[in-house]
C-alpha atoms as a PDB file:
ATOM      1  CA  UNK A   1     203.285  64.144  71.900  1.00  0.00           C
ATOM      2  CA  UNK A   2     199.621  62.778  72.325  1.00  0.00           C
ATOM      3  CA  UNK A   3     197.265  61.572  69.539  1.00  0.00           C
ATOM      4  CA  UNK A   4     193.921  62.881  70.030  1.00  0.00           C
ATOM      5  CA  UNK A   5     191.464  61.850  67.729  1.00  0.00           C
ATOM      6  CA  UNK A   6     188.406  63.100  65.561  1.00  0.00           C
ATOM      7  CA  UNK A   7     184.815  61.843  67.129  1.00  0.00           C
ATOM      8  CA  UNK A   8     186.380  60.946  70.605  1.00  0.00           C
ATOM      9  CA  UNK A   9     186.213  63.114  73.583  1.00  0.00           C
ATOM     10  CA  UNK A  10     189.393  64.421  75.584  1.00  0.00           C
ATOM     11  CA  UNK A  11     189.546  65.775  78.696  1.00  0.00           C
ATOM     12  CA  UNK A  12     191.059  69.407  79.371  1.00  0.00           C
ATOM     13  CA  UNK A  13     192.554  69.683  83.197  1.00  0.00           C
ATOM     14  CA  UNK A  14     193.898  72.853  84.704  1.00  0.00           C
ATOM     15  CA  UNK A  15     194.117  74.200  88.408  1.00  0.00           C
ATOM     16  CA  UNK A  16     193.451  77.652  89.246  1.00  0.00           C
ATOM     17  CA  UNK A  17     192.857  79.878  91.662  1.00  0.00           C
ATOM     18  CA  UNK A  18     190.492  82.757  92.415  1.00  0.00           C
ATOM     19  CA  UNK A  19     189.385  82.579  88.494  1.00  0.00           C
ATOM     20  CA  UNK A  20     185.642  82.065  88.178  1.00  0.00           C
ATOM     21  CA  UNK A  21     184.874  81.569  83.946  1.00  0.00           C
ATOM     22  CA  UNK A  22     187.873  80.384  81.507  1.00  0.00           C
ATOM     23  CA  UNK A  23     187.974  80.769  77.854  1.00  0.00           C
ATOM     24  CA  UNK A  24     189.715  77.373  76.425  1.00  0.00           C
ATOM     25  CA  UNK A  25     191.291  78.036  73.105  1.00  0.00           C
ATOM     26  CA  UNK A  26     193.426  75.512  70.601  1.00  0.00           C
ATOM     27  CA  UNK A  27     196.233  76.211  68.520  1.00  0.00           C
ATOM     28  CA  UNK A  28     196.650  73.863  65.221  1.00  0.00           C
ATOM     29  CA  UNK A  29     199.382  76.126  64.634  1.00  0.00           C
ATOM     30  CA  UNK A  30     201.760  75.233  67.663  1.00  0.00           C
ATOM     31  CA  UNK A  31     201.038  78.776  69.249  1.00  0.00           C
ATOM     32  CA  UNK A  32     201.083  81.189  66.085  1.00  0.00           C
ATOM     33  CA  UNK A  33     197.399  81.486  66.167  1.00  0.00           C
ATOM     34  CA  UNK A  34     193.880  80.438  68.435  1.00  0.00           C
ATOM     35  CA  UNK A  35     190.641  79.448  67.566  1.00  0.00           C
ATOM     36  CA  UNK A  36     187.949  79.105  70.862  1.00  0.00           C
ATOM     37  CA  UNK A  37     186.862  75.730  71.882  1.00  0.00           C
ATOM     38  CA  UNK A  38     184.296  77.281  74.568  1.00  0.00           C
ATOM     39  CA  UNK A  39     184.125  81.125  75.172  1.00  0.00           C
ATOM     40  CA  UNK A  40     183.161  81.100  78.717  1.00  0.00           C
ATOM     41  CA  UNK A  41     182.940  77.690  81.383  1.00  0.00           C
ATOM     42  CA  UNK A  42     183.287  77.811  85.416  1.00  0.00           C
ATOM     43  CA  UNK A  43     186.521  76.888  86.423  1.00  0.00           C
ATOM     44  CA  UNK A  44     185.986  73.644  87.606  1.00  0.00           C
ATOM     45  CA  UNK A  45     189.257  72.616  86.293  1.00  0.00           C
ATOM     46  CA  UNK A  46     187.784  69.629  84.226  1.00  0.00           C
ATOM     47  CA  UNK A  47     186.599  70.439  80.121  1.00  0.00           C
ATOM     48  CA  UNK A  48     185.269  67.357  78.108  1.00  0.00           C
ATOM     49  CA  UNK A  49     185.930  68.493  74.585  1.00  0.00           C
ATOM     50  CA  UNK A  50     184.105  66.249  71.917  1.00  0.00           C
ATOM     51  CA  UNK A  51     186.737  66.659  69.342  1.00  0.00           C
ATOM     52  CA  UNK A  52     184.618  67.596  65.938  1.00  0.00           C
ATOM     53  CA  UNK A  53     186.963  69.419  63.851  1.00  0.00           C
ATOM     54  CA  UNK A  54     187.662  69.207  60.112  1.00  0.00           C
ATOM     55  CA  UNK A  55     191.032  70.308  60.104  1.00  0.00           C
ATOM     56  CA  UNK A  56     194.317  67.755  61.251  1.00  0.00           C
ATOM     57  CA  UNK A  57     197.442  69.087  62.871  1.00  0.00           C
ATOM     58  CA  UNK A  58     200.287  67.627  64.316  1.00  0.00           C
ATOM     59  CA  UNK A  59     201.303  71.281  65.863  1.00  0.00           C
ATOM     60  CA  UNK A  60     198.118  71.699  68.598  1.00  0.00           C
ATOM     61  CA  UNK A  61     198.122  73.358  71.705  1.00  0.00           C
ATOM     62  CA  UNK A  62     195.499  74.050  74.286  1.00  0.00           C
ATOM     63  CA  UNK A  63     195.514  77.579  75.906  1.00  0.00           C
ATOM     64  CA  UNK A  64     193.213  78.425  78.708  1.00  0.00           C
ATOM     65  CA  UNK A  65     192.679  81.986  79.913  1.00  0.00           C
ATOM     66  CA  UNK A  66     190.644  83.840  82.817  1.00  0.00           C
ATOM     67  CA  UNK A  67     188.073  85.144  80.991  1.00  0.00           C
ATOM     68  CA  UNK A  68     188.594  88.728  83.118  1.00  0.00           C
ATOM     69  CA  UNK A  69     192.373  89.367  82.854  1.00  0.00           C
ATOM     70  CA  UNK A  70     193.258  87.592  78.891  1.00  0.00           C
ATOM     71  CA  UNK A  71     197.168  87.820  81.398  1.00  0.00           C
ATOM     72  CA  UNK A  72     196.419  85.209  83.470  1.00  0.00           C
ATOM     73  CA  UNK A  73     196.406  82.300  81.186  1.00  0.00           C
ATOM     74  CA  UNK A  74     198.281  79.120  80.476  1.00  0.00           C
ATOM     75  CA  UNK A  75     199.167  76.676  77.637  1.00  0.00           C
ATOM     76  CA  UNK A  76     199.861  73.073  77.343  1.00  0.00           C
ATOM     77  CA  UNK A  77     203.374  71.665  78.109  1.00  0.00           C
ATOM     78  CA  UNK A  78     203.659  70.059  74.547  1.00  0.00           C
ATOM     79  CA  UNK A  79     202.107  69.520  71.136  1.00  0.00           C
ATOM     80  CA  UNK A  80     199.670  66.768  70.799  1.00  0.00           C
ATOM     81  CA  UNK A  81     198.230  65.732  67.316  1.00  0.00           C
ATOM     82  CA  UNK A  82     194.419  65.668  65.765  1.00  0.00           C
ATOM     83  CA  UNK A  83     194.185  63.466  63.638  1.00  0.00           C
ATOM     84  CA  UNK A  84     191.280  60.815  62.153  1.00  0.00           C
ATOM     85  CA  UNK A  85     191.147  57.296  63.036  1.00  0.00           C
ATOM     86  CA  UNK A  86     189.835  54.436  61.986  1.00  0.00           C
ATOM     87  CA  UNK A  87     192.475  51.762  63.529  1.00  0.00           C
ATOM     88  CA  UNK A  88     196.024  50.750  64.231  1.00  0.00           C
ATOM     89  CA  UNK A  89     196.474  49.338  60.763  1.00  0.00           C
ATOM     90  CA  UNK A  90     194.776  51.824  58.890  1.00  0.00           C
ATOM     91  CA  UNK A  91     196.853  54.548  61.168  1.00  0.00           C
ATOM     92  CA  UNK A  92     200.161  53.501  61.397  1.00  0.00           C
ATOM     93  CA  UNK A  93     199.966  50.639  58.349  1.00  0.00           C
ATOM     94  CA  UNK A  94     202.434  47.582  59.038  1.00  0.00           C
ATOM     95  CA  UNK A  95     205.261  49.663  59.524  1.00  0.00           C
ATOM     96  CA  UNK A  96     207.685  49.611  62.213  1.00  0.00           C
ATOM     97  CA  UNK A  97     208.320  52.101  64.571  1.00  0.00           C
ATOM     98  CA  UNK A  98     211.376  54.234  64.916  1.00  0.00           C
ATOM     99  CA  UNK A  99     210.981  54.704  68.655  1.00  0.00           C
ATOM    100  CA  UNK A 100     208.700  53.114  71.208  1.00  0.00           C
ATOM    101  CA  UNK A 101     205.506  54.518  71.584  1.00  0.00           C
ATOM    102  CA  UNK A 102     201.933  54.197  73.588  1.00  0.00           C
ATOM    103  CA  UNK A 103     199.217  55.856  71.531  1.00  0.00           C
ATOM    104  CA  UNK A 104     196.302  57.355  73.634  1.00  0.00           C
ATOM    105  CA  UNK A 105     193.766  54.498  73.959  1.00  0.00           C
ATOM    106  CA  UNK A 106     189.818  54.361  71.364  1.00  0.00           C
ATOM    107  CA  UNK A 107     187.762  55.871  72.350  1.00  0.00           C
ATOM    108  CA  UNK A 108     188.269  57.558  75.251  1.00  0.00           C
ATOM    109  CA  UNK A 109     186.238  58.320  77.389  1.00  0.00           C
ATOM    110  CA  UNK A 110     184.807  54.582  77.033  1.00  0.00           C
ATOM    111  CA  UNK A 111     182.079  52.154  78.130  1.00  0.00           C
ATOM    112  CA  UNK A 112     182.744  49.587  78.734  1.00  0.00           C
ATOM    113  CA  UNK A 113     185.956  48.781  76.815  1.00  0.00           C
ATOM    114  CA  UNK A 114     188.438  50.471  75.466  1.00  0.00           C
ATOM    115  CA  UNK A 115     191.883  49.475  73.221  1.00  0.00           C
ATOM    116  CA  UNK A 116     195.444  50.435  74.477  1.00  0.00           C
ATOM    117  CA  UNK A 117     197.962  50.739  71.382  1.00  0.00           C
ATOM    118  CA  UNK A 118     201.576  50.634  71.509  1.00  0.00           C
ATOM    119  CA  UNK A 119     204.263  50.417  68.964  1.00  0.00           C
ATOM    120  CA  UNK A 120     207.811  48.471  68.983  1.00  0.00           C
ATOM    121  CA  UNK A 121     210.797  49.333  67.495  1.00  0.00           C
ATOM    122  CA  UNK A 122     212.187  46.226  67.965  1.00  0.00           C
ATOM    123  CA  UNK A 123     211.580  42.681  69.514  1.00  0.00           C
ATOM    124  CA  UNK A 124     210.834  44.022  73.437  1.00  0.00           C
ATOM    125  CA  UNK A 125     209.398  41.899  76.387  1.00  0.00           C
ATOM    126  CA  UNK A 126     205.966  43.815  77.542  1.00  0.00           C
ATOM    127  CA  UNK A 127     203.741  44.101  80.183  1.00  0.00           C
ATOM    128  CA  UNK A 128     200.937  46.973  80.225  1.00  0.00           C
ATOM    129  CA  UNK A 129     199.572  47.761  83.674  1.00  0.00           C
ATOM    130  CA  UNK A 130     196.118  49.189  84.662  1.00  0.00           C
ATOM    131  CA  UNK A 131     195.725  51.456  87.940  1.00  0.00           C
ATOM    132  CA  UNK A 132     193.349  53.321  89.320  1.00  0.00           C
ATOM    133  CA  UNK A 133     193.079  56.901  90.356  1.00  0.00           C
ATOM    134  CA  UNK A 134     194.761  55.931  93.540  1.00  0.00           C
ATOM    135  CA  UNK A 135     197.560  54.357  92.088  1.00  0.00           C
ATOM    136  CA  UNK A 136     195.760  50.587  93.252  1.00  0.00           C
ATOM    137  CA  UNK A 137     197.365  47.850  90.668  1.00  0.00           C
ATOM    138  CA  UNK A 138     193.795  47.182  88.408  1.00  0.00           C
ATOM    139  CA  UNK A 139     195.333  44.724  85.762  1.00  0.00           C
ATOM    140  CA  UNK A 140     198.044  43.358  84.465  1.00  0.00           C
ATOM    141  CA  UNK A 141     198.524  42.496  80.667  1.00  0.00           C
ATOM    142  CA  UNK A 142     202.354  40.909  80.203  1.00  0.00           C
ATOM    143  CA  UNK A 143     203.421  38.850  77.695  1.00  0.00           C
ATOM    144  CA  UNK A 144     207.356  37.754  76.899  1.00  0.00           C
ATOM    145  CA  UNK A 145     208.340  38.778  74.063  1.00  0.00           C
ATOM    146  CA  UNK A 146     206.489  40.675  71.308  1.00  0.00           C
ATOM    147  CA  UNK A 147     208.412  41.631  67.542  1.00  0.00           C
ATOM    148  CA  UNK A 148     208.793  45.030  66.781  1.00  0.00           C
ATOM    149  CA  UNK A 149     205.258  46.727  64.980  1.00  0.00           C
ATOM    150  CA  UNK A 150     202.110  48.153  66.022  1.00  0.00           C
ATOM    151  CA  UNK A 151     200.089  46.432  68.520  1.00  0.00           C
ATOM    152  CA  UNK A 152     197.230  46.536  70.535  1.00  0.00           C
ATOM    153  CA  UNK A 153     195.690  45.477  73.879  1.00  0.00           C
ATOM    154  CA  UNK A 154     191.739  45.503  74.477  1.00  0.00           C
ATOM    155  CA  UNK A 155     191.018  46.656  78.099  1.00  0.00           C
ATOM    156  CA  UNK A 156     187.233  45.470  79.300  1.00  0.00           C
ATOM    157  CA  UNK A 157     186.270  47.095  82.472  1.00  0.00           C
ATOM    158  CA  UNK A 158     182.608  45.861  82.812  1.00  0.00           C
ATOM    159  CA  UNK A 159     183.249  44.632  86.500  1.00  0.00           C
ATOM    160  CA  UNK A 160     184.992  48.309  87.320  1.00  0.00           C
ATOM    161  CA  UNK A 161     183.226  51.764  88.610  1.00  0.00           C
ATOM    162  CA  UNK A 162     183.531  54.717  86.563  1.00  0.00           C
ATOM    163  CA  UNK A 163     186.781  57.005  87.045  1.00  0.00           C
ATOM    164  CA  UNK A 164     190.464  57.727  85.800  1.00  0.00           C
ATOM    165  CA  UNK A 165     192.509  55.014  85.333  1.00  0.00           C
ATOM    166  CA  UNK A 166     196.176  55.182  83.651  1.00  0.00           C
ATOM    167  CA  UNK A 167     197.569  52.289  82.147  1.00  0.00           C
ATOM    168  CA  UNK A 168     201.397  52.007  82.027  1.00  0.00           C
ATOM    169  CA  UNK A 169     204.058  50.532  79.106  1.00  0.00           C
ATOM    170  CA  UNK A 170     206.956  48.952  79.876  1.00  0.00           C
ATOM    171  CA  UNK A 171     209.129  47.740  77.043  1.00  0.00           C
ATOM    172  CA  UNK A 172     212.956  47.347  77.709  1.00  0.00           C
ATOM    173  CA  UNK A 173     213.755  50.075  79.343  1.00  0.00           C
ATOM    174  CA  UNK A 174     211.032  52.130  78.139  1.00  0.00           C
ATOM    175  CA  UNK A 175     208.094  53.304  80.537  1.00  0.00           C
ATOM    176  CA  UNK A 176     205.197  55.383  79.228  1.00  0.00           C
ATOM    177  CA  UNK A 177     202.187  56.069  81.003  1.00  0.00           C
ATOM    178  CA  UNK A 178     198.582  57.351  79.794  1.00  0.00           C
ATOM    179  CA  UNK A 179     195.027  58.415  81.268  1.00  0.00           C
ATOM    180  CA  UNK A 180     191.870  57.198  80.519  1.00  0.00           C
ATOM    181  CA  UNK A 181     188.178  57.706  81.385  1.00  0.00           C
ATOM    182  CA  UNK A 182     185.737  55.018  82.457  1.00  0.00           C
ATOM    183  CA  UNK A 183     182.162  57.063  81.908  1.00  0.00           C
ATOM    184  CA  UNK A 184     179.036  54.558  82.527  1.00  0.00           C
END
């Protein structure tokens, strides 16, 4: 259900054991057919793919395989989307939403500030919360009341060390988390 976007990088995370080299392949086609992102890596369990594609989906899936046994492989839980971006407004328009949403923050990874976007499907007290890798409270953005749309938040984390941080939604009764990667 993520958007990942054209000129950003996203990061690829998998566990395994006893596999030495993975082969990390994406669908646009929600599984009907693979194209390789990288034919052989260690299997560290961390991939930073700069996303330079031409071609947009909204049916992508990641599949990573031991490059020994092509049997031993997994894919992504879900579809996420590719898609270009040049901002909230130009993405979404001034449309409302349908459903609540939190749209994977620009650009990520980021140095040293990054923007969180959301969308409202109707008038919804919000507060967006930053933590660390540990789960440590970072920040807290929370306003009242905000009217149903697209909006957006603008996270600066000059003061904070490089890592993974996930910033949380809340919105009602909806609660949406997200990751993000500090990279000085």
């Amino acid at each position: 259900g993520e958007y990942w976007f054209m000129n950003t990088t996203q990061d690829i995370i998998w566990s395994s054991v006893n596999v030495e080299n993975v082969k990390i392949e994406l669908s646009l086609t929600d599984g009907m057919s693979w194209e390789t992102i990288v034919d052989s890596i260690p299997s560290t369990g961390l991939y930073s793919w700069l996303i330079n594609l031409s071609m947009l989906s909204f049916d992508c899936l990641i599949k990573i395989s031991d490059i020994t046994d092509e049997n031993v492989f997994d894919v992504s839980d879900d579809v996420f989307t590719l898609d270009n971006f040049a901002s909230v407004k130009d993405y979404f328009g001034n449309g409302i939403p349908t459903e609540f949403n939190l749209i994977q923050n620009f650009p990520n990874p980021f140095n040293p500030s990054t923007t969180i976007y959301y969308g409202l499907p109707e008038e919804s007290s919000v507060k967006i919360t930053i933590y660390d890798v540990l789960g440590n409270e970072v920040m807290v953005y929370s306003e009242d009341n905000q009217e149903a749309g697209y909006h957006s938040v603008e996270f600066d984390a000059t003061v904070l060390p490089s890592g993974i941080y996930f910033y949380q939604l809340q919105a009602g009764s909806f609660v949406e988390i997200k990751k993000m990667v500090l990279l000085r």
